[in-house]
Protein backbone atom coordinates (compact mmCIF):
# COMPACT_ATOMS: atom_id res chain seq x y z
CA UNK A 1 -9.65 -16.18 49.30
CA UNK A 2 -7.43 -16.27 46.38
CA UNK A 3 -4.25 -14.16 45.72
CA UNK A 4 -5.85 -12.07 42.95
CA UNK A 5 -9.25 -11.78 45.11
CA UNK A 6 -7.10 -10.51 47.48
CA UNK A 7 -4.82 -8.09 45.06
CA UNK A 8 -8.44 -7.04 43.15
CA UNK A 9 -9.90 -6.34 46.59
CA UNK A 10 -7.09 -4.48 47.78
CA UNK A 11 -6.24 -2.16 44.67
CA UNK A 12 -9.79 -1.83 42.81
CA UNK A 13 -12.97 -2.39 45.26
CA UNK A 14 -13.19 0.84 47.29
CA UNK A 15 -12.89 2.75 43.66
CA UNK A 16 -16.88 2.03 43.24
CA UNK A 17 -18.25 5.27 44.01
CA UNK A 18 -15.45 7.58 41.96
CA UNK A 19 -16.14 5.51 39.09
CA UNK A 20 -19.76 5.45 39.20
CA UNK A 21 -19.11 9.20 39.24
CA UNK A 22 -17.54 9.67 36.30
CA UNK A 23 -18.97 7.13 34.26
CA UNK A 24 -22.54 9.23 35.37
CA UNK A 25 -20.83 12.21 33.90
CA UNK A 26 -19.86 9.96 30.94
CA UNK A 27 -22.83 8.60 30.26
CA UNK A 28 -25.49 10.63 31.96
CA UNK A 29 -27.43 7.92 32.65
CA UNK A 30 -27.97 5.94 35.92
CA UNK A 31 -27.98 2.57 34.25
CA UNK A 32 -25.69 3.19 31.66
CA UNK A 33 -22.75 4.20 34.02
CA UNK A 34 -24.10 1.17 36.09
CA UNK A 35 -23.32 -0.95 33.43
CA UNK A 36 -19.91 0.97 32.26
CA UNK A 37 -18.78 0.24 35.79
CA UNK A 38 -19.75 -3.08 35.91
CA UNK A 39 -17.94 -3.79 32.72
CA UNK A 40 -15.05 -2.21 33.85
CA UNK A 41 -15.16 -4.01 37.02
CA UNK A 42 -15.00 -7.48 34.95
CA UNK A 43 -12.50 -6.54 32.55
CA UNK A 44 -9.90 -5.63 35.55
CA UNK A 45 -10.56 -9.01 37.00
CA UNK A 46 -9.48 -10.25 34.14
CA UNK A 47 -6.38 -8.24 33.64
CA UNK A 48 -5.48 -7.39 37.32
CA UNK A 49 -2.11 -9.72 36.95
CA UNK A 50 -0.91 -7.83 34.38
CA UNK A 51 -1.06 -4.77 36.54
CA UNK A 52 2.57 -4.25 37.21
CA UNK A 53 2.86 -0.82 38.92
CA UNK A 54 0.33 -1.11 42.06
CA UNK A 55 0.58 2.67 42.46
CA UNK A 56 -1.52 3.08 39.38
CA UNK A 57 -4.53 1.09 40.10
CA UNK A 58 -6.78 4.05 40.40
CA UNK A 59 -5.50 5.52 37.20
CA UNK A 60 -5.79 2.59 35.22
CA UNK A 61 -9.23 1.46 36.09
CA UNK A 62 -10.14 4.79 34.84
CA UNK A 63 -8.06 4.30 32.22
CA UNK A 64 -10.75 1.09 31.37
CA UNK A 65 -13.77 2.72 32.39
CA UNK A 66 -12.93 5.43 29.79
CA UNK A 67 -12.13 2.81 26.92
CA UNK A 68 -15.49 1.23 27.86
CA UNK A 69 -17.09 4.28 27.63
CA UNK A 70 -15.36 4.28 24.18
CA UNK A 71 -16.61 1.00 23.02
CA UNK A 72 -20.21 1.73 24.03
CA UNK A 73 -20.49 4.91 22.32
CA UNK A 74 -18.70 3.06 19.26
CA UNK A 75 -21.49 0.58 19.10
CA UNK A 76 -24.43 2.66 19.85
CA UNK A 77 -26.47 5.88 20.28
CA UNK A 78 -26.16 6.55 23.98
CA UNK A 79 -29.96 8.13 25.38
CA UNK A 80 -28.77 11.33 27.16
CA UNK A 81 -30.48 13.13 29.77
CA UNK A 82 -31.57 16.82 30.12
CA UNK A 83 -29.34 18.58 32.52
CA UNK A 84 -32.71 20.03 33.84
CA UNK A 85 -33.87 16.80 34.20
CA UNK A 86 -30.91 15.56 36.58
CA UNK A 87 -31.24 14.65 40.38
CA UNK A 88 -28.88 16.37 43.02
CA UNK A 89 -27.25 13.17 44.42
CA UNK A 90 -26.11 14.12 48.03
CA UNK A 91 -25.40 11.83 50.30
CA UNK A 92 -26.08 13.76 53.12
CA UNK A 93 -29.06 15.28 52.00
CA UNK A 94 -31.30 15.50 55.55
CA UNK A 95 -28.00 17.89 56.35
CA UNK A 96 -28.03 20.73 53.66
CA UNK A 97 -30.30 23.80 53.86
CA UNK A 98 -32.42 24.85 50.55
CA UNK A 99 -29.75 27.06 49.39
CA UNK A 100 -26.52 24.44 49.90
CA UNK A 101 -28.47 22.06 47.82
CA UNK A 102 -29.52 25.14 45.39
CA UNK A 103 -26.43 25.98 45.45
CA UNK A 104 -24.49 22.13 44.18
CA UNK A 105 -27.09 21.86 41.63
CA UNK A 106 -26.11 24.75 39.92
CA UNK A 107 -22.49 24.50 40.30
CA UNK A 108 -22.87 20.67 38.59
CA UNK A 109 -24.78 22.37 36.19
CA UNK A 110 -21.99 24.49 35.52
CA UNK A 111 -19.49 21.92 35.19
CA UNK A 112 -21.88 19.77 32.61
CA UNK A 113 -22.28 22.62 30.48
CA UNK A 114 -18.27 22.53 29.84
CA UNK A 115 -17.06 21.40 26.72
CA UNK A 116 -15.82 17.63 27.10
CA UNK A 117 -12.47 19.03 26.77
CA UNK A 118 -12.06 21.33 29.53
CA UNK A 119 -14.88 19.06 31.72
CA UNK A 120 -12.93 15.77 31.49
CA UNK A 121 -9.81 16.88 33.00
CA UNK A 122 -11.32 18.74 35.90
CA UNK A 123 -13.35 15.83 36.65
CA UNK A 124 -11.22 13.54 36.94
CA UNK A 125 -9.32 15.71 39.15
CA UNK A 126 -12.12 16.49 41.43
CA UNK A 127 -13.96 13.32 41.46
CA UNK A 128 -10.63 10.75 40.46
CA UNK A 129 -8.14 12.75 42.28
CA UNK A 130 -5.66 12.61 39.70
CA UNK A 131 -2.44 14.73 39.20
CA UNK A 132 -1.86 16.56 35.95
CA UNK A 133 1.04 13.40 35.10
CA UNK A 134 -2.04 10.91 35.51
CA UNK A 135 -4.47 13.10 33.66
CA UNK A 136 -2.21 13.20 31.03
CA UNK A 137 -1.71 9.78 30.69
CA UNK A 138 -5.29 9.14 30.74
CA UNK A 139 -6.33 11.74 28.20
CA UNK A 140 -3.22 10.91 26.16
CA UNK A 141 -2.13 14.73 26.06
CA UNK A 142 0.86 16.57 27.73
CA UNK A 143 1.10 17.59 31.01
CA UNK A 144 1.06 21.50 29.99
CA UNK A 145 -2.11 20.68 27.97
CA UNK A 146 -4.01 19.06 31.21
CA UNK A 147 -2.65 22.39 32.88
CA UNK A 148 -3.78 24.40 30.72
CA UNK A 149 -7.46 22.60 30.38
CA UNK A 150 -7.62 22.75 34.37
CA UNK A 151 -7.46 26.23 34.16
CA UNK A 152 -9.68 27.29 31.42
CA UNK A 153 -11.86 24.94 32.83
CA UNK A 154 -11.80 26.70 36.45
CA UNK A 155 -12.16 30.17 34.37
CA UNK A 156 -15.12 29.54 32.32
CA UNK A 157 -17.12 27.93 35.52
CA UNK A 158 -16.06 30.88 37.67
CA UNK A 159 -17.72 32.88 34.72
CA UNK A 160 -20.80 30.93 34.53
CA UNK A 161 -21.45 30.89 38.45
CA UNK A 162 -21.00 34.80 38.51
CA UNK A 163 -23.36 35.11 35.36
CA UNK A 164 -25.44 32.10 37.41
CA UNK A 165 -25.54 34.77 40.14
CA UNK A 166 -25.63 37.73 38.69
CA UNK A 167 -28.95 36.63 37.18
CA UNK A 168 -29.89 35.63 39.88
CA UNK A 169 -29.70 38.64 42.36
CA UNK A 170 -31.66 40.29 39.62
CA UNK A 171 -34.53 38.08 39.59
């Protein structure tokens, strides 16, 4: 094995799932954040020696996952899918009662329904498991600004699970 098989398989390869993730939530598409992920895949092989800081691997195949993301939409009408129409992907599905699984669907509905500006950061918190600093570098803002998005983020999907519920109970 190769010294940049061994570098790619050390700093990139177990990042599969997180990036499918997000490029899902990108894309909303199963094939399309396929794809985006494959891409990005390739184009780190390519560039993986002129990764200099091995600390930010994770952020920086984000980083190209995003710019793909970028490209794609650049070059082409993206099919989107209604949030109704979206599948609860748990892994350990056989293990959740009716209301657990009730329960995730419409808390990711929440989240999609967030602008882009206030969804992006807090998913690539929750999914990435980025700090604010690599947020910010990703998203090209300040550090204050991710901050600030986190939280008005958090706000408005507290407020749209207790309308969620609220409606609920009533029904």
């Amino acid at each position: 094995m190769s010294t940049k098989q061994r570098k790619f398989d050390a700093l990139i390869s177990h990042l599969y799932e997180d990036l499918y993730r997000f490029a899902y939530w990108l894309s909303k598409d199963e094939q399309i954040a396929g794809d985006l992920v494959q891409e990005t895949y390739l184009r780190a092989w390519r560039s993986i020696t002129k990764l200099k800081d091995e600390k930010a691997a994770k952020s920086w195949i984000f980083t190209i996952l995003r710019r793909e993301f970028a490209r794609q939409f650049e070059k082409k009408k993206l099919n989107t899918q209604s949030l109704d129409e979206m599948e609860v992907d748990i892994e350990d599905i056989k293990h959740r009662t009716p209301d657990q699984i009730m329960e995730i669907k419409i808390t990711r509905q929440a989240m999609m329904s967030l602008e882009p500006k206030y969804a992006e950061p807090l998913l690539l918190q929750i999914i990435g498991g980025f700090s604010c600093e690599e947020i910010a570098t990703q998203l090209g803002i300040s550090t204050n600004a991710v901050m600030t998005q986190l939280f008005r983020a958090r706000e408005q999907l507290k407020n749209k699970l207790k309308k969620t519920s609220q409606i609920g109970a009533k029904a």
